[in-house]
Protein backbone atom coordinates (compact mmCIF):
# COMPACT_ATOMS: atom_id res chain seq x y z
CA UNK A 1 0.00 0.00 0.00
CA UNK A 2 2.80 2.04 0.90
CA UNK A 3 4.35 1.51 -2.62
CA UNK A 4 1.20 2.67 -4.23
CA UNK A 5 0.96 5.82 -2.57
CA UNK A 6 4.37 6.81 -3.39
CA UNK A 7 3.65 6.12 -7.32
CA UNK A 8 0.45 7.97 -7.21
CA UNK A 9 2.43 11.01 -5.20
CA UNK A 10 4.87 10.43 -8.58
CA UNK A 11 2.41 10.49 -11.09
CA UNK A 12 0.48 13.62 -9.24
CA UNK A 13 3.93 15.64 -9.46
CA UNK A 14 4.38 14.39 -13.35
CA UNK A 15 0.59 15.78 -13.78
CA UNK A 16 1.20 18.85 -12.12
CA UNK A 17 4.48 19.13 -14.26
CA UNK A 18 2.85 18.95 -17.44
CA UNK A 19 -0.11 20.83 -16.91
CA UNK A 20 1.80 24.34 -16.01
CA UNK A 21 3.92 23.67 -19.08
CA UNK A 22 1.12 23.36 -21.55
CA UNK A 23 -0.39 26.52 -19.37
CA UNK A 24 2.42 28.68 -20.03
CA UNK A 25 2.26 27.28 -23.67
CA UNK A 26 -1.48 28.43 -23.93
CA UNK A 27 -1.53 31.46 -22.23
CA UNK A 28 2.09 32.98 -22.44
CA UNK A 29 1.29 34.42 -25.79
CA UNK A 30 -0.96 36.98 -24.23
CA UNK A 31 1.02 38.10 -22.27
CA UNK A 32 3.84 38.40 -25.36
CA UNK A 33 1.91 39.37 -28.00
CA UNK A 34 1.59 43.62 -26.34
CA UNK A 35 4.93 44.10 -26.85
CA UNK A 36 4.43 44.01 -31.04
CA UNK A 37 7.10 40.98 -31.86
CA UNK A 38 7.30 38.97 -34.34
CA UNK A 39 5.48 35.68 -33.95
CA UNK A 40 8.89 33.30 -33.69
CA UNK A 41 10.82 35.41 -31.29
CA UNK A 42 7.32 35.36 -29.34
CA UNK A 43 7.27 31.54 -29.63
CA UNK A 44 10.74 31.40 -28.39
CA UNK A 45 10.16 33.70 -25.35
CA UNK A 46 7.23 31.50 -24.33
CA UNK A 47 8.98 27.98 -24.49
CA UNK A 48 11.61 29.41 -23.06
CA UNK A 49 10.18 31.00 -20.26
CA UNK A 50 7.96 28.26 -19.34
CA UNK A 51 10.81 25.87 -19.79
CA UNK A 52 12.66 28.05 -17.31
CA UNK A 53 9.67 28.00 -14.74
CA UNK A 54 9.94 24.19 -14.76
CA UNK A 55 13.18 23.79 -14.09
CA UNK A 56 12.66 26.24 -11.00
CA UNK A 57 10.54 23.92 -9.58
């Protein structure tokens, strides 16, 4: 039982992982798209910022 609870505490991190990346992916281009770039260095700033929040973590 003990075993289980640690893989569903694993998978729940994994989860939580994934779903602020694909957040940042959704939303980060409103937060971009004020400041009149062009659409790949906007892409880039995104990814890279949200790739940078994860690694924080």
């Amino acid at each position: 039982m003990n075993a289980f609870l640690k893989l569903n505490g694993i998978s729940a991190g994994y989860a939580c992982v994934c779903f602020v990346f694909g957040h940042g992916l959704l939303y980060g281009m409103n937060v971009v798209k004020p400041l009149g770039l062009s659409y790949s260095i906007s892409v880039k700033m995104v990814v890279g910022g949200t790739f940078l929040l994860e690694v924080s973590q």
